[in-house]
Protein backbone atom coordinates (compact mmCIF):
# COMPACT_ATOMS: atom_id res chain seq x y z
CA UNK A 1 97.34 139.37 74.20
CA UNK A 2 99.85 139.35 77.26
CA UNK A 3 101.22 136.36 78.87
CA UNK A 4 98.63 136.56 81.86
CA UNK A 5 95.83 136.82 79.44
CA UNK A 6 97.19 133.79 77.31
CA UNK A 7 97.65 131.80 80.89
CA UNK A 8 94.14 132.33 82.29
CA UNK A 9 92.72 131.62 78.72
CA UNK A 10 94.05 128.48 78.84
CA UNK A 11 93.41 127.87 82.40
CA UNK A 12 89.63 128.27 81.73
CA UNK A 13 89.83 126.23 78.34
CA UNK A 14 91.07 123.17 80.46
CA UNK A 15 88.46 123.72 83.03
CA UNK A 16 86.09 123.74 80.06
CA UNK A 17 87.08 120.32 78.97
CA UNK A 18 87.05 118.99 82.41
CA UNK A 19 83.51 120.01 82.81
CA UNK A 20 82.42 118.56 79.34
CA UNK A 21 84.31 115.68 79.58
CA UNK A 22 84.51 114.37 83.19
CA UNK A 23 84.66 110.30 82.58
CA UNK A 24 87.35 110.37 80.04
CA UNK A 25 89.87 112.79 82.41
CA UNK A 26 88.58 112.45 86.02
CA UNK A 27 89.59 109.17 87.93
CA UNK A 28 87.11 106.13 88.30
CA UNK A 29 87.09 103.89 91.65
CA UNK A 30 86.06 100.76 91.77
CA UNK A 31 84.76 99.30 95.34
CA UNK A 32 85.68 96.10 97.19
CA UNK A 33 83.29 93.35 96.92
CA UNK A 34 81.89 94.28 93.30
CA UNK A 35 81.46 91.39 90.86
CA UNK A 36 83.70 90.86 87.65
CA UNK A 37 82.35 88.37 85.07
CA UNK A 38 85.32 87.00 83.29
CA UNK A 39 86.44 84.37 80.58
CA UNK A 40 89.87 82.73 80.62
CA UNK A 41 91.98 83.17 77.79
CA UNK A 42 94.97 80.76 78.63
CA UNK A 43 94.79 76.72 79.45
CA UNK A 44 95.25 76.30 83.49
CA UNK A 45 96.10 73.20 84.77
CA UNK A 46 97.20 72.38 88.33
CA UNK A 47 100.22 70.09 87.19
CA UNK A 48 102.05 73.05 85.93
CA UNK A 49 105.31 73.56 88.05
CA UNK A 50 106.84 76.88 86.29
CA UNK A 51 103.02 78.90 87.27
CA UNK A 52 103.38 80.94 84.01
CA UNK A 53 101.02 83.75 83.02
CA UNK A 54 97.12 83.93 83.09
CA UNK A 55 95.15 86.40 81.62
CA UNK A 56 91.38 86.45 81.47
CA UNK A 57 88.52 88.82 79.66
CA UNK A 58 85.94 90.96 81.44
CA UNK A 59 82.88 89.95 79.52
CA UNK A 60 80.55 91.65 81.39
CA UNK A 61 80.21 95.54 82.40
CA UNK A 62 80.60 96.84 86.00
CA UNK A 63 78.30 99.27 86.38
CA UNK A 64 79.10 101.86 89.61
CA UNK A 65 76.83 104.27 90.86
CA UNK A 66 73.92 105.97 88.49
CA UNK A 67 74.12 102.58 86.07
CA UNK A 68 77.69 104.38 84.91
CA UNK A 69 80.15 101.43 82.94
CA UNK A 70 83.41 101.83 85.17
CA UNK A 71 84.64 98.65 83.73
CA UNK A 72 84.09 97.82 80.32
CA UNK A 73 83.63 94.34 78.85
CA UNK A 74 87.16 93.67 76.86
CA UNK A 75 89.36 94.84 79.94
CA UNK A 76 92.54 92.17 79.99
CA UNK A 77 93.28 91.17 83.82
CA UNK A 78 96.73 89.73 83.60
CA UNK A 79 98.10 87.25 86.63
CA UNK A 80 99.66 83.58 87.59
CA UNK A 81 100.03 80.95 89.43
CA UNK A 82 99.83 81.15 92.81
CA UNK A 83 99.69 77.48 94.07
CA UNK A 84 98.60 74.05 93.47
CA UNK A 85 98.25 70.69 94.99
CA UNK A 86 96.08 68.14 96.40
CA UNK A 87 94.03 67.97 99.54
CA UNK A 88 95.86 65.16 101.69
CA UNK A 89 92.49 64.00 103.50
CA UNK A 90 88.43 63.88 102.18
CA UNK A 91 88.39 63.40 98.47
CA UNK A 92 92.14 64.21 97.73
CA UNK A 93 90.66 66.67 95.43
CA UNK A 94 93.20 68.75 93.05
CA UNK A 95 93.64 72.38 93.31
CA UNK A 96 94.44 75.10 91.70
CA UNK A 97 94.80 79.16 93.08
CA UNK A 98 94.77 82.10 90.45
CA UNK A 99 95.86 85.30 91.09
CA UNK A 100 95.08 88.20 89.20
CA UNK A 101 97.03 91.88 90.13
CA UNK A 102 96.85 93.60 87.03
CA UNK A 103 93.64 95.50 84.57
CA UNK A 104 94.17 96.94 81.27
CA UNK A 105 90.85 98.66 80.90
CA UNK A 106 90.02 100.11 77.73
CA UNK A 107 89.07 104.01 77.72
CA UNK A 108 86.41 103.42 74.47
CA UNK A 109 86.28 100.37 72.30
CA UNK A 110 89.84 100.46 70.89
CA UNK A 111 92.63 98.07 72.82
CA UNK A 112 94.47 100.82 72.02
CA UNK A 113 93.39 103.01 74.56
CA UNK A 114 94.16 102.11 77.60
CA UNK A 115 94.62 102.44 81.14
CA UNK A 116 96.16 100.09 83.48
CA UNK A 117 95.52 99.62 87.16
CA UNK A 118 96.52 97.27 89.95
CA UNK A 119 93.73 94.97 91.06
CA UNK A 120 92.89 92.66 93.98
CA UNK A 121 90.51 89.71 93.53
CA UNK A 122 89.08 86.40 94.74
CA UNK A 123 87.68 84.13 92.52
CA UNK A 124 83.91 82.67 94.04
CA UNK A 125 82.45 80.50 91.27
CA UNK A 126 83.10 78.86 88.07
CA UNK A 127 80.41 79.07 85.51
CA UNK A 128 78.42 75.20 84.49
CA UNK A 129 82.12 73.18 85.43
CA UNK A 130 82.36 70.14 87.44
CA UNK A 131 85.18 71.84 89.16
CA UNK A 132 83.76 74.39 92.43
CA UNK A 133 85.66 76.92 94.44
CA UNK A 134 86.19 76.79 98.13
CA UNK A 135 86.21 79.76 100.74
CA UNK A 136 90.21 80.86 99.85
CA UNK A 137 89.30 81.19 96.12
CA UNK A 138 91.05 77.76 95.17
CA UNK A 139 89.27 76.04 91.87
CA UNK A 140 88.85 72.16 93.28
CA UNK A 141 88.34 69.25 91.97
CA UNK A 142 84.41 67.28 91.64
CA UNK A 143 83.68 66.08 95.27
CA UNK A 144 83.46 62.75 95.99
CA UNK A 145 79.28 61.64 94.90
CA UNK A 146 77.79 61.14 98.22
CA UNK A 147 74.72 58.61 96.87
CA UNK A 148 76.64 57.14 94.29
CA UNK A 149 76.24 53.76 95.80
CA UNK A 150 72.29 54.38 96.62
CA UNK A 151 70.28 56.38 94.82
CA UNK A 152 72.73 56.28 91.64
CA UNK A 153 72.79 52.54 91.49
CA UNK A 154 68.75 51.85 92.51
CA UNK A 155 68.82 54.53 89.84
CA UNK A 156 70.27 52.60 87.13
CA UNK A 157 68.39 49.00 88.17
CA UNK A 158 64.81 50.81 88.19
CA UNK A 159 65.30 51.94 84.90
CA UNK A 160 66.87 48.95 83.06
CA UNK A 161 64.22 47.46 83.41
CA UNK A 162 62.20 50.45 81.66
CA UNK A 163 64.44 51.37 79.28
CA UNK A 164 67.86 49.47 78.71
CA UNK A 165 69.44 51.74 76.57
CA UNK A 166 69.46 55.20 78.93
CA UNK A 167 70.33 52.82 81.74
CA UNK A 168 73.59 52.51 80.22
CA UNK A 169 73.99 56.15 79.42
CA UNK A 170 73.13 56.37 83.23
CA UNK A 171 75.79 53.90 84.16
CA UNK A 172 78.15 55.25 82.52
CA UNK A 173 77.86 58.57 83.78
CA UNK A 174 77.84 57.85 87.01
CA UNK A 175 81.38 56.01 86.60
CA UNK A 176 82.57 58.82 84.96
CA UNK A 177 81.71 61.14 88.39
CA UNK A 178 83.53 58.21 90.39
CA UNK A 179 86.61 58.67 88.23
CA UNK A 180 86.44 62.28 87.95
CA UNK A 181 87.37 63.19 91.18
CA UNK A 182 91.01 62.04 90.69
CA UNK A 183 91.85 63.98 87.39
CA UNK A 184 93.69 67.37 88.02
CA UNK A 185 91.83 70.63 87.34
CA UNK A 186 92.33 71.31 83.95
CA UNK A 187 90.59 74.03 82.24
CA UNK A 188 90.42 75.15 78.68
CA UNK A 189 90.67 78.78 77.27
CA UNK A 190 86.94 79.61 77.43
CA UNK A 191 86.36 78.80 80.99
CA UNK A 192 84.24 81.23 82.56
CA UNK A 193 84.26 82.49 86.20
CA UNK A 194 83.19 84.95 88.85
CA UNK A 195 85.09 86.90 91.30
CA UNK A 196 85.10 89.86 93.67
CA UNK A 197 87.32 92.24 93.92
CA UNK A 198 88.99 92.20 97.48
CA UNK A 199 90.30 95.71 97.74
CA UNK A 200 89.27 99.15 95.96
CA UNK A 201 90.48 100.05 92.84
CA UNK A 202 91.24 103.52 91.36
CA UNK A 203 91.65 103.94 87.42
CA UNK A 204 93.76 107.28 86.16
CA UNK A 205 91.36 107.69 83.81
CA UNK A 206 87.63 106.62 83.58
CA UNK A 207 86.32 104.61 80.58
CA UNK A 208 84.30 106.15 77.97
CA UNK A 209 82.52 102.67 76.80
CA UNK A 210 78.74 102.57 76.38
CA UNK A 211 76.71 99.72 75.15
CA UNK A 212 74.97 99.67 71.11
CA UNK A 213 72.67 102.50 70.86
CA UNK A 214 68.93 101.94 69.81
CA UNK A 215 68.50 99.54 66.51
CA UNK A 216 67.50 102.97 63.91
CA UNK A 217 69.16 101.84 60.95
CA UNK A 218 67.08 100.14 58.11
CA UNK A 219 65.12 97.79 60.43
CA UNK A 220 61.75 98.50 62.63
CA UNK A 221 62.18 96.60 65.73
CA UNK A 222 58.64 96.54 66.65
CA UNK A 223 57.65 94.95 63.47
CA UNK A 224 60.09 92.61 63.55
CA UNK A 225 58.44 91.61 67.02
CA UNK A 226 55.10 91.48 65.87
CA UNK A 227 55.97 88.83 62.88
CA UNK A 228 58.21 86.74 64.41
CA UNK A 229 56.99 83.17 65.84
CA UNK A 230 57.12 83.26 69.77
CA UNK A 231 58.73 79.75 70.29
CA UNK A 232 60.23 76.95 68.42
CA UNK A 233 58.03 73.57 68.42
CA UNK A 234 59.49 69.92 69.79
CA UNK A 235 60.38 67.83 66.53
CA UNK A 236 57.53 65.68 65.11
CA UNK A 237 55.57 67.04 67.84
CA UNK A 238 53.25 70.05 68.15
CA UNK A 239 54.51 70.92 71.65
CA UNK A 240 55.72 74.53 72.36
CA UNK A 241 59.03 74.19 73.67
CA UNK A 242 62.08 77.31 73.86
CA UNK A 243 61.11 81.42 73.79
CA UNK A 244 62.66 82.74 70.49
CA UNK A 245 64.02 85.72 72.46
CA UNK A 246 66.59 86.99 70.33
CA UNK A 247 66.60 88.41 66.33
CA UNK A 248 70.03 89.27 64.77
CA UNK A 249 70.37 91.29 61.48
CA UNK A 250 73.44 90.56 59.67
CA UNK A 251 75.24 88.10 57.33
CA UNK A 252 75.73 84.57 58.04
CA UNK A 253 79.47 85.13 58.23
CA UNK A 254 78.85 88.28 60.98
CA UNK A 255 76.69 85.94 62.92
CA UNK A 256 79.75 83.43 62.57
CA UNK A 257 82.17 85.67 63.37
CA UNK A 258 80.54 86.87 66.50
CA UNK A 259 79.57 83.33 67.95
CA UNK A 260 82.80 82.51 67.62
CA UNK A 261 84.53 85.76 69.81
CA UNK A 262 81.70 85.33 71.94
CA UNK A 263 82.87 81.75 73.42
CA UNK A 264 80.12 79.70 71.97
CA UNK A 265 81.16 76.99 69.84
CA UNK A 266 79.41 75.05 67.10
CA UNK A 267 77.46 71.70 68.66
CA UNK A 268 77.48 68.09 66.53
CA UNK A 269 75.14 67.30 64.98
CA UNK A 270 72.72 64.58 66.49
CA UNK A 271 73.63 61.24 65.23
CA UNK A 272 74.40 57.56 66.19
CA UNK A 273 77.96 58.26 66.10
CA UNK A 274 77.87 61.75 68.07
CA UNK A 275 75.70 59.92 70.93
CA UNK A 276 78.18 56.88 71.23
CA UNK A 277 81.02 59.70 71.69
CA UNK A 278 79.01 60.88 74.54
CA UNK A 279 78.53 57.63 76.57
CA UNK A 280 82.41 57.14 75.89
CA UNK A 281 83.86 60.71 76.96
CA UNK A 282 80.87 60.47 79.93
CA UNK A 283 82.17 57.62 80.79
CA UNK A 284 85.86 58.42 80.85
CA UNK A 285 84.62 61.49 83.01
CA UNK A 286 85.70 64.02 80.13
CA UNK A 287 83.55 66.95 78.80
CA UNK A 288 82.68 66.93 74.77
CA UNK A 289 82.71 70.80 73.30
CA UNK A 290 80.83 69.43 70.47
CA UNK A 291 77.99 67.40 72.51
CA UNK A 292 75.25 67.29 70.46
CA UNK A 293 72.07 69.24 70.71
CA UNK A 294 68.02 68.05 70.88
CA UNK A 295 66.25 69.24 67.42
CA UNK A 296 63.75 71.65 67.65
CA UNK A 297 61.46 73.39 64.93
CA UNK A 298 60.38 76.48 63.90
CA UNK A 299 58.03 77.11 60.96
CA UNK A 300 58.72 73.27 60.74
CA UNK A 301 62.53 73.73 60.36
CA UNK A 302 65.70 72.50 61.64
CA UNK A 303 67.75 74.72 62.96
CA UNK A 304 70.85 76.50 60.69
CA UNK A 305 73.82 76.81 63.41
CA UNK A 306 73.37 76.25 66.75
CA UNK A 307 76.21 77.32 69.33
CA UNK A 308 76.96 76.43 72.92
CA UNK A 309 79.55 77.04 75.39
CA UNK A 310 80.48 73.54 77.40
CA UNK A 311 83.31 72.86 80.27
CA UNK A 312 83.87 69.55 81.55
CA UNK A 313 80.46 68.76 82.31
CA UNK A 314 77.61 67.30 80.16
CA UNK A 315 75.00 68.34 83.46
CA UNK A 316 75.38 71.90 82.87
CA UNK A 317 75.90 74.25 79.31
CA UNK A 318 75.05 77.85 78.04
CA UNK A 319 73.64 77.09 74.07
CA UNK A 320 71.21 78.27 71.44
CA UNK A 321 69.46 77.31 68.53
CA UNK A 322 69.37 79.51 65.51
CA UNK A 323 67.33 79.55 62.49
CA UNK A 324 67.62 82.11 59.13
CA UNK A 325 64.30 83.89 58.88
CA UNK A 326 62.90 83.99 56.50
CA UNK A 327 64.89 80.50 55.02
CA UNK A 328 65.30 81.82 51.32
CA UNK A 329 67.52 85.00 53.00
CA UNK A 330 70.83 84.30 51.60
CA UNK A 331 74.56 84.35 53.35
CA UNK A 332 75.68 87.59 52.27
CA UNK A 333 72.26 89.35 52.89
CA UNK A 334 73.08 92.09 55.54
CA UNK A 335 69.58 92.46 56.34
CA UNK A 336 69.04 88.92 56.74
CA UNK A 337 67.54 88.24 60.51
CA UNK A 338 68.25 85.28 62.50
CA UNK A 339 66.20 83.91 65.16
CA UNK A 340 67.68 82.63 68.81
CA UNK A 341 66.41 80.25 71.60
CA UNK A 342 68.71 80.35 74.66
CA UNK A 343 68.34 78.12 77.35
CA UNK A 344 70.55 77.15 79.65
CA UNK A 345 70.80 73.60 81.06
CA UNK A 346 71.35 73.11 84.73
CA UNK A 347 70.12 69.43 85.50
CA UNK A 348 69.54 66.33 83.57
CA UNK A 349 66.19 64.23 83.99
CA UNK A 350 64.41 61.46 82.37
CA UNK A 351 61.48 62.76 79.94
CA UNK A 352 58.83 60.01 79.18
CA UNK A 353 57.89 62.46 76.44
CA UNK A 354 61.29 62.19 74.81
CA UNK A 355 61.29 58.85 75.59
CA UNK A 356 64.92 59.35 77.40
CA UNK A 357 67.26 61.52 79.39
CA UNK A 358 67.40 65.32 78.46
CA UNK A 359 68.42 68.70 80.05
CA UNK A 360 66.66 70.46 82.78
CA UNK A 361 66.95 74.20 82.03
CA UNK A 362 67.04 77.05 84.03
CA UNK A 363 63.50 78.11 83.94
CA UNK A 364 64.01 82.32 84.03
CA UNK A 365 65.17 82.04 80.53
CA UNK A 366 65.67 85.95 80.05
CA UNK A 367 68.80 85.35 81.78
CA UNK A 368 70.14 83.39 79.40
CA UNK A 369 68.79 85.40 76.86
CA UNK A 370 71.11 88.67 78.34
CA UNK A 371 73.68 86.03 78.62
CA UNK A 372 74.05 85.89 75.10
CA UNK A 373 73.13 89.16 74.16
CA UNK A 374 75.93 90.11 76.79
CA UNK A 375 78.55 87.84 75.23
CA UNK A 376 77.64 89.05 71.73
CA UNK A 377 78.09 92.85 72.92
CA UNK A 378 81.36 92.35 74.76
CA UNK A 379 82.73 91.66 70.90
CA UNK A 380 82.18 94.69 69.87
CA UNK A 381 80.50 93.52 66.81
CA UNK A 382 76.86 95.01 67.98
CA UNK A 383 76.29 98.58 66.13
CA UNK A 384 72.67 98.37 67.61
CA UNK A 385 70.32 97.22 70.09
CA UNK A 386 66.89 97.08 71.57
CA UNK A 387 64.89 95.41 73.58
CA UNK A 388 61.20 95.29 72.13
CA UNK A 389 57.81 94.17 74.50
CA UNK A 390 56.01 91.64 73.07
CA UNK A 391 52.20 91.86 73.28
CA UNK A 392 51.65 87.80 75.10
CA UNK A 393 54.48 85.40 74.90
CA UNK A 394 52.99 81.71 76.63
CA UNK A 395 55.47 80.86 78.71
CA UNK A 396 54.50 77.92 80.47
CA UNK A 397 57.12 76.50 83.29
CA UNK A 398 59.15 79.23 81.85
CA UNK A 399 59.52 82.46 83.84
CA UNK A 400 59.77 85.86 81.05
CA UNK A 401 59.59 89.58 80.42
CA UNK A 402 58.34 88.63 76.88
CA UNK A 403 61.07 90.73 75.44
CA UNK A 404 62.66 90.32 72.16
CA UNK A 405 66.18 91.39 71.82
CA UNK A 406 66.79 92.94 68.82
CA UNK A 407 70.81 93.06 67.71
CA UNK A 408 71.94 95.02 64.07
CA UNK A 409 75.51 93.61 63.50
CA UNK A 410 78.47 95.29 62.39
């Protein structure tokens, strides 16, 4: 074969590839104004005088357009300090501005694989923190409680008379909020936020990450559908209360393992001592990762783990119950299924039924059902998934699809 021949062989093998492989050699662009979901994997705190690094975790997926991944969950965005202080007039909030210039986006799941780009982004909102974010991007302190002397106080008189003891869970939280507005913003490795990004970006290379395929192995995610119960029952009570929306196959220490690279964190158990810890650390305006979690049922069972993910704020948390289904399934069974109720809490009110305070919840509670299935898949430790329509699931208050997620481990 003669040099030409060799040439234009080769020419139209590369032009082969290209044509079979266009995401993983083609460039990717990213537009201006699209929304990154990310967690924070370093400690920020607006005291800090040498601004050192920051990096934070995409945990969602960008999709651009035809529902095409263009940025993967697990992409690193690398930046620092870029200012801090404290507003001289109003509340004399703290501050704190990030700035992120830098994304190592992975081409398929291996860190390995990479490809790094320049980035421009404003941060908009922090996920369930007492901490907000003003129109420049700055993360700023709690503002200063506009009724505390009003409502919160007529608050606190009208119900010691009903009920002394919540009263001074009441009381306490409110002079937590009055003293929370002179801490600095200080936020853990776990902290969640939102952000835009403020200019266009343009990868090399364009990623190659999809999410789990279809559950197929050794399970039948219909069945599993049909059997399971629809929602777990208020203790001592036969009340329907959270959707079971989620099943997970795998061992206990996969289901471990995943919670934990997820975010979500193990909650105390609900005692006299874990409760007294509360008032205290609500009082001192501090959050509690460990606050302790309302019992639920199901099949007249505690639950065996449950998880959430908790801020600074005891008003707002992601968190799930779980419960080993069937209960004689043992640890190292890796066909063992786990059942999940997600809620997330947005408000606290007093419940005459509980006979004391507890959580309002966000009442679409598929989103927080894709919130953890999201969280779970951005591990890397989902080989499968499906979403599965349930015939009737009675919702109540509570706004569904019915759908039960259905997540094989790896």
């Amino acid at each position: 074969m003669s040099f030409n021949c060799r040439v234009q062989c080769c020419l139209a093998l590369c032009a082969a590839l290209l044509v079979a492989a266009p995401g993983a050699l083609g460039a990717q662009q990213l537009g201006a104004a699209d929304t990154l979901h990310v967690r924070l994997l370093d400690r920020v705190h607006s005291h800090h005088r040498a601004r050192p690094a920051v990096r934070a975790l995409v945990i969602a997926p960008l999709e651009g357009a035809g529902g095409r991944v263009v940025l993967p969950p697990g992409t690193i965005l690398s930046g620092r300090y870029a200012g801090s202080g404290m507003e001289r007039f109003g509340g004399k909030r703290h501050w704190l501005a990030l700035r992120f210039d830098s994304a190592s986006v992975p081409i398929y799941d291996a860190a390995s694989d990479t490809v790094r780009a320049a980035i421009s982004m404003r941060i908009v909102a922090m996920d369930d923190a007492r901490e907000t974010v003003d129109s420049a991007g700055r993360i700023v302190g709690p503002v200063i409680p506009s009724v505390i002397h009003s409502k919160g106080d007529w608050a606190v008189v009208a119900l010691g008379i009903l009920h002394p003891v919540t009263a001074i869970v009441l009381a306490t939280t409110l002079e937590g909020e009055m003293k929370e507005r002179h801490r600095s913003v200080f936020l853990e490795p776990g902290t969640e936020l939102s952000a835009v990004l403020t200019q266009p970006v343009v990868l090399s290379r364009g990623t190659e990450w999809k999410p789990p395929p279809p559950v197929t192995r050794g399970a039948n995610p219909d069945s599993i559908a049909r059997s399971v119960p629809l929602r777990a029952m208020l203790h001592g009570r036969n009340v329907p209360s959270d959707i079971v929306g989620i099943a997970v196959i795998g061992t206990a220490g996969q289901l471990r393992e995943a919670c934990a690279a997820a975010g979500f964190t193990r909650a105390a158990p609900m005692t006299l001592g874990s409760d007294l810890k509360t008032i205290v650390k609500s009082a001192k305006g501090e959050g509690y990762g460990a606050q302790p979690v309302s019992e639920l049922v199901l099949g007249g069972r505690a639950p065996d783990m449950v998880y959430e993910k908790v801020v600074d704020s005891f008003v707002k948390r992601h968190h799930f119950r779980v419960w080993r289904w069937p209960a004689n399934a043992t640890d190292d069974d890796a066909t063992a299924l786990w059942l999940i109720a997600a809620t997330h809490d947005t408000g606290i009110t007093f419940s005459r039924q509980r006979d004391g305070f507890t959580h309002t919840i966000d009442p679409h509670v598929d989103r927080e059902r894709d919130k953890v299935v999201s969280d779970l898949v951005a591990t890397t430790r989902v080989a499968e998934m499906s979403y599965v329509p349930r015939v009737a699931v009675a919702g109540g208050a509570m706004i569904t699809d019915g759908k039960l997620a259905v997540l094989v481990l790896r």
